[in-house]
PDB file of N, CA and C in Angstrom:
ATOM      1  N   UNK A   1      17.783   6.744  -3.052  1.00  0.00           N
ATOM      2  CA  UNK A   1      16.349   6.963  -2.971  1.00  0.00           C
ATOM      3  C   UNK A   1      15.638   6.277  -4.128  1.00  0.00           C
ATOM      4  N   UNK A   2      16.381   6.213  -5.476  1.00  0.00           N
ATOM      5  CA  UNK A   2      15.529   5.888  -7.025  1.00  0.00           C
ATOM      6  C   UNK A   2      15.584   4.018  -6.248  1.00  0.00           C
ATOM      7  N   UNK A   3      15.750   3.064  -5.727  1.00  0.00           N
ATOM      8  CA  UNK A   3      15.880   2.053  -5.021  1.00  0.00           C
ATOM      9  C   UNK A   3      14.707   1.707  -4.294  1.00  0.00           C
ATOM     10  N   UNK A   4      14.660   2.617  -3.262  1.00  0.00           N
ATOM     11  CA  UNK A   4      13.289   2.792  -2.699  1.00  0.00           C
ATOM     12  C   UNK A   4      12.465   3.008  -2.807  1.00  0.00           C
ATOM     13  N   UNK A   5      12.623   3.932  -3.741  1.00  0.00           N
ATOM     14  CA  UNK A   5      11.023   4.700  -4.645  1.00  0.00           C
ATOM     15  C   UNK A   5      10.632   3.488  -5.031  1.00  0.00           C
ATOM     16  N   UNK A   6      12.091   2.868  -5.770  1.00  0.00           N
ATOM     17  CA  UNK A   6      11.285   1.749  -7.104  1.00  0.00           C
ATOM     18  C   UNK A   6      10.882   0.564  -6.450  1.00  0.00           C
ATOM     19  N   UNK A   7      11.549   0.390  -5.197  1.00  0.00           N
ATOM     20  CA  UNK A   7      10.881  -1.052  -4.472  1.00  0.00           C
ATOM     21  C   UNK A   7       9.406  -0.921  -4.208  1.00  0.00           C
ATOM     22  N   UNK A   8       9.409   0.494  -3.623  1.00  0.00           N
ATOM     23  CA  UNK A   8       7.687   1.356  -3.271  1.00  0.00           C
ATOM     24  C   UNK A   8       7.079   1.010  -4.029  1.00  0.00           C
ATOM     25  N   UNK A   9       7.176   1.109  -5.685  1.00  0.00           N
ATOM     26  CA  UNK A   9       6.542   1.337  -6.858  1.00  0.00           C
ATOM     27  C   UNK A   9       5.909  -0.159  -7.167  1.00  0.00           C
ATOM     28  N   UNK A  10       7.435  -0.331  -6.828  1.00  0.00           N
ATOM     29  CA  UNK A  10       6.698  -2.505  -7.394  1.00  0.00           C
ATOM     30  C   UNK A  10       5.911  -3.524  -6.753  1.00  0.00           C
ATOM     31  N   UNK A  11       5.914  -2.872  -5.533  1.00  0.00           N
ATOM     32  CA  UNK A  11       5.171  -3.079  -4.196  1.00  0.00           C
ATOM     33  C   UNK A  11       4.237  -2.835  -3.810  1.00  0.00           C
ATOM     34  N   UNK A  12       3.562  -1.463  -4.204  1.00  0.00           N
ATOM     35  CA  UNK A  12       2.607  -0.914  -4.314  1.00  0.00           C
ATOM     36  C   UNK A  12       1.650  -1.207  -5.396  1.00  0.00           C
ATOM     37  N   UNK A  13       1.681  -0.737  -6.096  1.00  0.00           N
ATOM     38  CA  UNK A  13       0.887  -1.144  -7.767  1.00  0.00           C
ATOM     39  C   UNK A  13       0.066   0.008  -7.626  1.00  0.00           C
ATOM     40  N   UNK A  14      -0.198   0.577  -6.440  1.00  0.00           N
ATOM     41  CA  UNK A  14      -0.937   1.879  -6.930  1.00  0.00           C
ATOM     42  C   UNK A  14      -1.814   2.257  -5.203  1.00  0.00           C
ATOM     43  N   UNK A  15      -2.654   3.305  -5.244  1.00  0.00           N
ATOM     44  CA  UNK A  15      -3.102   4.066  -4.155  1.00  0.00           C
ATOM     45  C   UNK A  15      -3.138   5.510  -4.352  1.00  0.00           C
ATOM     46  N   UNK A  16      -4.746   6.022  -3.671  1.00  0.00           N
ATOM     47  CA  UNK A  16      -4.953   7.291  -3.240  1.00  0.00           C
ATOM     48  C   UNK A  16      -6.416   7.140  -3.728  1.00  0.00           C
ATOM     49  N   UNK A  17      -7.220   8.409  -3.606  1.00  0.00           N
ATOM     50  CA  UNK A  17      -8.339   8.684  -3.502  1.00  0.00           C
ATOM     51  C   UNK A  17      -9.494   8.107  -2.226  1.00  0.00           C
ATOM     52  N   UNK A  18     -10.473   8.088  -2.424  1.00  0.00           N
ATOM     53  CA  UNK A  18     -11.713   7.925  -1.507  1.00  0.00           C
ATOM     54  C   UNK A  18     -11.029   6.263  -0.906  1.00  0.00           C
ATOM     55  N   UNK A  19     -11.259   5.280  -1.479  1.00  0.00           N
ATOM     56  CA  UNK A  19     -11.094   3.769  -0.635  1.00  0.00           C
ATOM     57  C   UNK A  19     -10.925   3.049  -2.213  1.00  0.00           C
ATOM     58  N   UNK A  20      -9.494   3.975  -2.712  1.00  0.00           N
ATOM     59  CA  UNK A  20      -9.278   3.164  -4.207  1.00  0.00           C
ATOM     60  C   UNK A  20      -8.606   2.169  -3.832  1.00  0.00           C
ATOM     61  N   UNK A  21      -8.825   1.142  -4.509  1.00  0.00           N
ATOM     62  CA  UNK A  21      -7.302  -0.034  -3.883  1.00  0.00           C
ATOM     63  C   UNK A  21      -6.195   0.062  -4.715  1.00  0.00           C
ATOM     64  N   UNK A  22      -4.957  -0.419  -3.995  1.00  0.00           N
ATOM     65  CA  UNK A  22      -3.717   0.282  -4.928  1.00  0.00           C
ATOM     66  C   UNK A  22      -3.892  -0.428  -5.950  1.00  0.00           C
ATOM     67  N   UNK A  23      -4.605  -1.420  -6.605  1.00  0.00           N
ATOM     68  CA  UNK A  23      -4.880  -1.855  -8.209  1.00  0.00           C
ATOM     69  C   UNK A  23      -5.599  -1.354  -8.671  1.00  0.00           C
ATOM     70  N   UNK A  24      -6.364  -0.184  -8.456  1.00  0.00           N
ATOM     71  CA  UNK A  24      -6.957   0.530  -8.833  1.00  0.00           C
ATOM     72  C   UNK A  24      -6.171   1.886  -9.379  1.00  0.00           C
ATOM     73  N   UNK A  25      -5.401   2.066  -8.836  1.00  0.00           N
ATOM     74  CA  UNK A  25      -4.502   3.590  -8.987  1.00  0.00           C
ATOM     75  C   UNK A  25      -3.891   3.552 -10.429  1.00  0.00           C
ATOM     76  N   UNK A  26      -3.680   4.782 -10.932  1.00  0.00           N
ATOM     77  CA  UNK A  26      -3.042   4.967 -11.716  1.00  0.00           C
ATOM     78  C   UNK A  26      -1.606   5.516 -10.873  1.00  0.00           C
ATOM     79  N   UNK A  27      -0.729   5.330 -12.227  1.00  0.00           N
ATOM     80  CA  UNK A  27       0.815   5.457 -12.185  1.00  0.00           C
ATOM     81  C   UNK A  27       1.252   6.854 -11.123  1.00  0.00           C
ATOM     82  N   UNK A  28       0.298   7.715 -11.751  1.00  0.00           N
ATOM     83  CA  UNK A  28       0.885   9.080 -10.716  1.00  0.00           C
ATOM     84  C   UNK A  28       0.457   9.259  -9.111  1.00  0.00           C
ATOM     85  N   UNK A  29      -0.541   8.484  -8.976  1.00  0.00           N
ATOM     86  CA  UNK A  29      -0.960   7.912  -7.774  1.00  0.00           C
ATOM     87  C   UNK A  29      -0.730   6.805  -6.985  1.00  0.00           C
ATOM     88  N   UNK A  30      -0.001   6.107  -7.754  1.00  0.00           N
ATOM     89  CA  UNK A  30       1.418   4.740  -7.308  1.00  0.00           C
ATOM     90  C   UNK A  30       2.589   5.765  -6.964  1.00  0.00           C
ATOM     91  N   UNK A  31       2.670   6.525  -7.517  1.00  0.00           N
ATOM     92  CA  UNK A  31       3.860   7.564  -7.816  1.00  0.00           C
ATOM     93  C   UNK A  31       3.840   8.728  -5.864  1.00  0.00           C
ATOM     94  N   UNK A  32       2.737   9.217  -5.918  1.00  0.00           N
ATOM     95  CA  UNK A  32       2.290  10.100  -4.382  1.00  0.00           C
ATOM     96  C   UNK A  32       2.580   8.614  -3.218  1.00  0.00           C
ATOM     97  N   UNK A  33       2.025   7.425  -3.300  1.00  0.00           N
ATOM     98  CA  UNK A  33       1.610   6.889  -2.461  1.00  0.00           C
ATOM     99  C   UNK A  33       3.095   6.633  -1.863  1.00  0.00           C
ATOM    100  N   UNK A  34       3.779   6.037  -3.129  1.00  0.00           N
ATOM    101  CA  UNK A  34       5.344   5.475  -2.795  1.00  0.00           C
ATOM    102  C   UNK A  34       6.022   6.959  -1.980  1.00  0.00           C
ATOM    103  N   UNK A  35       6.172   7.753  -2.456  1.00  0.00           N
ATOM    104  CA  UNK A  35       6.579   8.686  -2.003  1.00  0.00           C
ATOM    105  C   UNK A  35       6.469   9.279  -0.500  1.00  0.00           C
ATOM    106  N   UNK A  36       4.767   8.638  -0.486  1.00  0.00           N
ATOM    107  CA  UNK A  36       4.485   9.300   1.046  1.00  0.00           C
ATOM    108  C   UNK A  36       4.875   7.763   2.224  1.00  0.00           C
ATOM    109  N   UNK A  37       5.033   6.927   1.721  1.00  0.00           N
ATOM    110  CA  UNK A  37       5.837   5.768   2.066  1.00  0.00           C
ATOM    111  C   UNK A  37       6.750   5.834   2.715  1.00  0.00           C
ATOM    112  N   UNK A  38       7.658   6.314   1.495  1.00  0.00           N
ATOM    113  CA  UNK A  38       9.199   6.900   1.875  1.00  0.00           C
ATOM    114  C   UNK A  38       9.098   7.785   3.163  1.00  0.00           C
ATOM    115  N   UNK A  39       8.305   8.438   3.219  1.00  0.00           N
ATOM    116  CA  UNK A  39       8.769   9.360   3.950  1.00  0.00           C
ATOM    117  C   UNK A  39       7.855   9.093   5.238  1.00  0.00           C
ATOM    118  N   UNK A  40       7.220   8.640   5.179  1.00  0.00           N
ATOM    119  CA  UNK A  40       6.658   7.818   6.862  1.00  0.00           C
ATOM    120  C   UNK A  40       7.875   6.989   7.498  1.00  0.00           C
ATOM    121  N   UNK A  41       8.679   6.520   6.832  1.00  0.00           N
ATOM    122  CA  UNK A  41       9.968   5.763   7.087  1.00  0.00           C
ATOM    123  C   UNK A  41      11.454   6.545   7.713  1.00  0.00           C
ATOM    124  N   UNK A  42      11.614   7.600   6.611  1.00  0.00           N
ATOM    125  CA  UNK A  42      12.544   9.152   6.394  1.00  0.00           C
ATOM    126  C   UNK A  42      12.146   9.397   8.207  1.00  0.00           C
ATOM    127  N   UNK A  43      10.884   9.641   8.546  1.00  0.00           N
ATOM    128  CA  UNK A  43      10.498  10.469   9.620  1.00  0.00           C
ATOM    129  C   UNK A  43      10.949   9.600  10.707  1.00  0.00           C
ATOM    130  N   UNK A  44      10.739   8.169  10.606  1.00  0.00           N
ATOM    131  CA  UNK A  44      11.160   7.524  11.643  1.00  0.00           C
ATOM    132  C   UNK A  44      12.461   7.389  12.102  1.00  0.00           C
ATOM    133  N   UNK A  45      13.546   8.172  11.249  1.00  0.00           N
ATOM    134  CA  UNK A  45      14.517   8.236  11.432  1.00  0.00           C
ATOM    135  C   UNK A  45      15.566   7.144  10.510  1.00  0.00           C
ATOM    136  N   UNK A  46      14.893   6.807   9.657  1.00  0.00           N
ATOM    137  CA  UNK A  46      15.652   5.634   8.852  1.00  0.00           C
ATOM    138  C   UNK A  46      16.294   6.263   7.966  1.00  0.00           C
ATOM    139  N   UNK A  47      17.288   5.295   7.257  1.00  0.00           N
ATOM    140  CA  UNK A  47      18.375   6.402   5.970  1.00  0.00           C
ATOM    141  C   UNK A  47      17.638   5.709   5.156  1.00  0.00           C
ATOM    142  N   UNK A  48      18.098   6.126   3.595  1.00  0.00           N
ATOM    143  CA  UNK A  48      17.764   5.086   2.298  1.00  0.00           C
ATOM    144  C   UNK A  48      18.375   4.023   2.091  1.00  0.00           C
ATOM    145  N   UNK A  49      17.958   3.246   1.294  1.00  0.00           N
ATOM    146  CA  UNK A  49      19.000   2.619   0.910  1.00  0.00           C
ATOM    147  C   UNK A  49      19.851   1.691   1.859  1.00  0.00           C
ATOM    148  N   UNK A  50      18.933   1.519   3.001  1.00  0.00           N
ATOM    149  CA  UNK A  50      19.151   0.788   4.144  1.00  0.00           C
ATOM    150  C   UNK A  50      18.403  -0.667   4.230  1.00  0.00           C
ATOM    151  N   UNK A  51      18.801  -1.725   5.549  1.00  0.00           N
ATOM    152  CA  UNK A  51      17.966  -2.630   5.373  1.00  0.00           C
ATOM    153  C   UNK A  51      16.806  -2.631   5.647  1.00  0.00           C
ATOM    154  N   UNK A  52      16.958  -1.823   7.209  1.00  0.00           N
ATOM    155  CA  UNK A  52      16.071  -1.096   8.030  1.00  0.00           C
ATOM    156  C   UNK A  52      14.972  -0.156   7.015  1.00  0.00           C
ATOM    157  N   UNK A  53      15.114   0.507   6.221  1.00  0.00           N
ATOM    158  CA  UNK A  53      14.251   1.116   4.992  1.00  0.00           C
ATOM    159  C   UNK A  53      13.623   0.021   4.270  1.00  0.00           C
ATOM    160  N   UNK A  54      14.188  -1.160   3.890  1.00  0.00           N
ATOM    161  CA  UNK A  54      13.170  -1.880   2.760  1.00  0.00           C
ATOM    162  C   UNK A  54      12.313  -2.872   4.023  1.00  0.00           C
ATOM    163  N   UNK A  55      12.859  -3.225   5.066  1.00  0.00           N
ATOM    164  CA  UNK A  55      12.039  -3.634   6.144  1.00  0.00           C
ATOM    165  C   UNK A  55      10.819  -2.931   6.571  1.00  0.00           C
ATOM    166  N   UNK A  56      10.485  -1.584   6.696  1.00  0.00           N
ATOM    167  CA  UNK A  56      10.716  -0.526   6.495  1.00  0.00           C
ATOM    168  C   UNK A  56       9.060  -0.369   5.968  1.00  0.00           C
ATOM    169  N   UNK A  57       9.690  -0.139   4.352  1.00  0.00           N
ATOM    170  CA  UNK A  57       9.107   0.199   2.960  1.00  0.00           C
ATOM    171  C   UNK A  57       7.932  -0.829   3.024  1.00  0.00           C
ATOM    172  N   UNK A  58       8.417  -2.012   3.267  1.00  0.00           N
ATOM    173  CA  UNK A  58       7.761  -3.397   2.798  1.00  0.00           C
ATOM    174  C   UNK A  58       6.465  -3.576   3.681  1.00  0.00           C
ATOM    175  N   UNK A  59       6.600  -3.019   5.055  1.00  0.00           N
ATOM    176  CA  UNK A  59       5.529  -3.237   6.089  1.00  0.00           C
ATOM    177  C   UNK A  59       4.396  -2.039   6.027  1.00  0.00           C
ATOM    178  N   UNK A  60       4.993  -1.029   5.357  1.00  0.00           N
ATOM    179  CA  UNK A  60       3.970  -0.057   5.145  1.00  0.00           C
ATOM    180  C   UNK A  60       3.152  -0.196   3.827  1.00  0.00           C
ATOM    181  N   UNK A  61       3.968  -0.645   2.877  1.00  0.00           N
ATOM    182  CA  UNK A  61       2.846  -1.626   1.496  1.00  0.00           C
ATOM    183  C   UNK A  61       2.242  -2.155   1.913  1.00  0.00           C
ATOM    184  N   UNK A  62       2.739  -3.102   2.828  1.00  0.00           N
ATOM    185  CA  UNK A  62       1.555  -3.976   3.256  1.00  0.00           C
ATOM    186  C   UNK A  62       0.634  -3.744   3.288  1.00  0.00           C
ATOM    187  N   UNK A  63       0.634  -2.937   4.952  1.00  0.00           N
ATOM    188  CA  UNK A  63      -0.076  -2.378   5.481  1.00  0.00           C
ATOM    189  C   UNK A  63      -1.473  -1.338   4.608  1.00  0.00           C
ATOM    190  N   UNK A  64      -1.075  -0.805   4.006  1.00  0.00           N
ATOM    191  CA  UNK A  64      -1.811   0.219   2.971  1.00  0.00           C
ATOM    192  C   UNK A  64      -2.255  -0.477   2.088  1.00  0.00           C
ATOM    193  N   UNK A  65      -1.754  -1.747   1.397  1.00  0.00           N
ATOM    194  CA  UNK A  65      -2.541  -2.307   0.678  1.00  0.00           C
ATOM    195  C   UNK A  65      -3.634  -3.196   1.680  1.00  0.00           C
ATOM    196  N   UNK A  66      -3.580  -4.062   2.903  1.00  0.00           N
ATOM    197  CA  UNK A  66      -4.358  -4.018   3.441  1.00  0.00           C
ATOM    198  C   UNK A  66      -5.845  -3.242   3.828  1.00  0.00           C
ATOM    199  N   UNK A  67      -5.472  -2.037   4.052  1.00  0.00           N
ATOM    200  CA  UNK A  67      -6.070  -1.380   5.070  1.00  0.00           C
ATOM    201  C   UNK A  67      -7.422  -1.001   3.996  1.00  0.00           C
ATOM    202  N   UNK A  68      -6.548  -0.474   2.674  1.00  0.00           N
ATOM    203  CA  UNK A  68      -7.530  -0.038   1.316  1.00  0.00           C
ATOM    204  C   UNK A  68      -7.836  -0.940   0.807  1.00  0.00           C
ATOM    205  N   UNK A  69      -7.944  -2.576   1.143  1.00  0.00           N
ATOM    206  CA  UNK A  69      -8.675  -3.537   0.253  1.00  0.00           C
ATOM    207  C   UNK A  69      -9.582  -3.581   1.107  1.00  0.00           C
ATOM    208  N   UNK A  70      -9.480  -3.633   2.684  1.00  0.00           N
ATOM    209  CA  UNK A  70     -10.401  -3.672   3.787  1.00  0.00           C
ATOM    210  C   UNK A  70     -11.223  -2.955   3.894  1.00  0.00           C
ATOM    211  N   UNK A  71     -11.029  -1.873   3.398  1.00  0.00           N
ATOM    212  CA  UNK A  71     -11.938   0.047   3.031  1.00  0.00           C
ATOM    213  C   UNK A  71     -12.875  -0.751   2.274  1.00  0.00           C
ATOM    214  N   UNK A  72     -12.468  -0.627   0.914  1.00  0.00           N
ATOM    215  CA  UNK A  72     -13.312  -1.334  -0.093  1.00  0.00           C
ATOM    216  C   UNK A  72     -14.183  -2.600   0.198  1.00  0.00           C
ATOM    217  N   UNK A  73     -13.788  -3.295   0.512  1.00  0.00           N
ATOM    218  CA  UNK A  73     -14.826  -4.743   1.291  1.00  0.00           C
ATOM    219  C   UNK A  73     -15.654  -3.980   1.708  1.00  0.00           C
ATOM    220  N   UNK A  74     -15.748  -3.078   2.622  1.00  0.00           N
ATOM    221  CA  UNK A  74     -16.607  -2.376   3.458  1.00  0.00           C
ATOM    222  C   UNK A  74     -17.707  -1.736   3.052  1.00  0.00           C
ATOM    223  N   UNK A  75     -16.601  -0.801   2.026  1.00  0.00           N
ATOM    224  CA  UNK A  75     -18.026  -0.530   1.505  1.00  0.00           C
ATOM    225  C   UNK A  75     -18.690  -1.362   0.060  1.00  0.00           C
ATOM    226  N   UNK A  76     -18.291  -2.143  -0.206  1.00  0.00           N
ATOM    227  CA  UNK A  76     -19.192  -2.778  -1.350  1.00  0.00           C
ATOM    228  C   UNK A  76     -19.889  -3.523  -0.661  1.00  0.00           C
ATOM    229  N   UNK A  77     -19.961  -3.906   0.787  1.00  0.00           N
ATOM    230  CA  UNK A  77     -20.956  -4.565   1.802  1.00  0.00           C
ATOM    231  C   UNK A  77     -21.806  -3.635   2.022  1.00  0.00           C
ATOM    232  N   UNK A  78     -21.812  -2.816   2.495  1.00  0.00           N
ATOM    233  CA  UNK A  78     -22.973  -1.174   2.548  1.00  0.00           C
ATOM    234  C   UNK A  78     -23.754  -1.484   1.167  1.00  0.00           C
ATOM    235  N   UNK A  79     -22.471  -1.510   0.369  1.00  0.00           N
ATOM    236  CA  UNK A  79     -23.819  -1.702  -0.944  1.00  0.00           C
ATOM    237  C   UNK A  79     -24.480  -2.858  -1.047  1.00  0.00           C
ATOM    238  N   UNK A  80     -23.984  -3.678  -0.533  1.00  0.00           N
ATOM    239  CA  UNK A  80     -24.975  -4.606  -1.200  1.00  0.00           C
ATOM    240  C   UNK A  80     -23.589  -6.032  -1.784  1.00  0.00           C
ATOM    241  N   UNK A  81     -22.840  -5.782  -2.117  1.00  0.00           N
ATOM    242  CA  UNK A  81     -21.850  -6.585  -2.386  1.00  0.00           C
ATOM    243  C   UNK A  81     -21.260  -7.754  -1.347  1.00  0.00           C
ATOM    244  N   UNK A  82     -21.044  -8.760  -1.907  1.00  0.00           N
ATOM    245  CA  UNK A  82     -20.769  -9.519  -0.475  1.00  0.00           C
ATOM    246  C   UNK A  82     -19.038 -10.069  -1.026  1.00  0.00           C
ATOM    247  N   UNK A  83     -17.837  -8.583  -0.888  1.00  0.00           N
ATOM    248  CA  UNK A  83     -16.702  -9.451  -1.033  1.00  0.00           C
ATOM    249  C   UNK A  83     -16.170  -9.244   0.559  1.00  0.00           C
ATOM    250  N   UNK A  84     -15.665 -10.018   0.831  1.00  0.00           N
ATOM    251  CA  UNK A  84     -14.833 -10.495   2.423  1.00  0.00           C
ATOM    252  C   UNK A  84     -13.115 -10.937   1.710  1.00  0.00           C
ATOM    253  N   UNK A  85     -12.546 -10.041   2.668  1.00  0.00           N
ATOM    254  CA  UNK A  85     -11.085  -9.912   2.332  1.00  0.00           C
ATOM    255  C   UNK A  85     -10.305 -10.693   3.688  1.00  0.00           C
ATOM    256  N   UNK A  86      -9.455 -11.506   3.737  1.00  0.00           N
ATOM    257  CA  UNK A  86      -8.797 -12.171   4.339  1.00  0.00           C
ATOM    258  C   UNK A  86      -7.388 -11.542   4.316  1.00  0.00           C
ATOM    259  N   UNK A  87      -6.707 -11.652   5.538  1.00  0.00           N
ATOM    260  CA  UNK A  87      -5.089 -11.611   5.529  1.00  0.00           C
ATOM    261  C   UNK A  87      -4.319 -12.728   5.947  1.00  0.00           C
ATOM    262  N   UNK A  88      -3.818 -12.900   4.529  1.00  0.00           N
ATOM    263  CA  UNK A  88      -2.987 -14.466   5.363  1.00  0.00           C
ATOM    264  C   UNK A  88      -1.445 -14.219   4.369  1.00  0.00           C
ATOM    265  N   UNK A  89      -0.442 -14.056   5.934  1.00  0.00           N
ATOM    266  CA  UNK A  89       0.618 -13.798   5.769  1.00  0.00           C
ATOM    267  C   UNK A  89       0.909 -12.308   4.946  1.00  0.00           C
ATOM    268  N   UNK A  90       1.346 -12.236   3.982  1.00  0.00           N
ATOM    269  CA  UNK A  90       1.876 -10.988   3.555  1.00  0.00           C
ATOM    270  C   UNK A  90       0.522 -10.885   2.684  1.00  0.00           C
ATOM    271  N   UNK A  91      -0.246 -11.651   1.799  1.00  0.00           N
ATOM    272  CA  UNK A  91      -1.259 -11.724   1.126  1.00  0.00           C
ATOM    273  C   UNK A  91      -2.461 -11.310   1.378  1.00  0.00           C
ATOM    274  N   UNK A  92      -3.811 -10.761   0.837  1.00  0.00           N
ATOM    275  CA  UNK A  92      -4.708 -10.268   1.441  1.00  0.00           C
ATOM    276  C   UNK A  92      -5.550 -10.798  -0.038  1.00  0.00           C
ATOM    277  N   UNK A  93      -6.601 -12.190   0.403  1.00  0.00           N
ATOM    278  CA  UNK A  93      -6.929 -12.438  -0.502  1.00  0.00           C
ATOM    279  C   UNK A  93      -8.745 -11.991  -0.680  1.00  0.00           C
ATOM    280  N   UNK A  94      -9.246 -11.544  -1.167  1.00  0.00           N
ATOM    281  CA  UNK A  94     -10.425 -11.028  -1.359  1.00  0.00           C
ATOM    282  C   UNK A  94     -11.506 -11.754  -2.015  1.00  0.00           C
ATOM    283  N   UNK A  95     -12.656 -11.761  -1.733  1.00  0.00           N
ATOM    284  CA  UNK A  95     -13.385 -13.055  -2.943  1.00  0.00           C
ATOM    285  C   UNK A  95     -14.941 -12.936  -1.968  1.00  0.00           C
TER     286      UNK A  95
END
């Protein structure tokens, strides 16, 4: 599991609150996010420490770092902000 957590961890960089982006998070909130990671994976029936787990692990970082940079675009457009976030390939470049 300390494998997965830590791939979570390095992968993540952080997440949680209102539409924080995971570079926004602090450590104990890199710490919940990885965790709840893990276990969106755990539920699907995957073991640890598997390939199927970091395949796994890796698509749900993604994904979550996606979804919360896309949050954020959103709303700094409501405000008034004009950043537009792109996904290209595993990358999600913002600007």
């Amino acid at each position: 599991m300390r494998l997965t957590i830590g791939a979570a961890l390095f992968a993540v960089v952080a997440v949680a609150g209102c539409t924080k982006t995971v570079e926004e998070m602090n450590y104990s909130e890199r710490q919940a996010l990885a965790k709840q990671i893990v276990d969106r994976c755990l539920k699907q029936g995957l073991k640890l420490n598997t390939p199927d787990m970091k395949r796994c692990t890796d698509t749900e970082i993604q994904s979550e770092i996606y979804s919360r940079r896309r949050e954020a675009a959103v709303e700094d457009a409501r405000r008034g902000s004009a950043t537009v976030c792109n996904r290209v390939g595993y990358a999600v470049i913002c600007g």
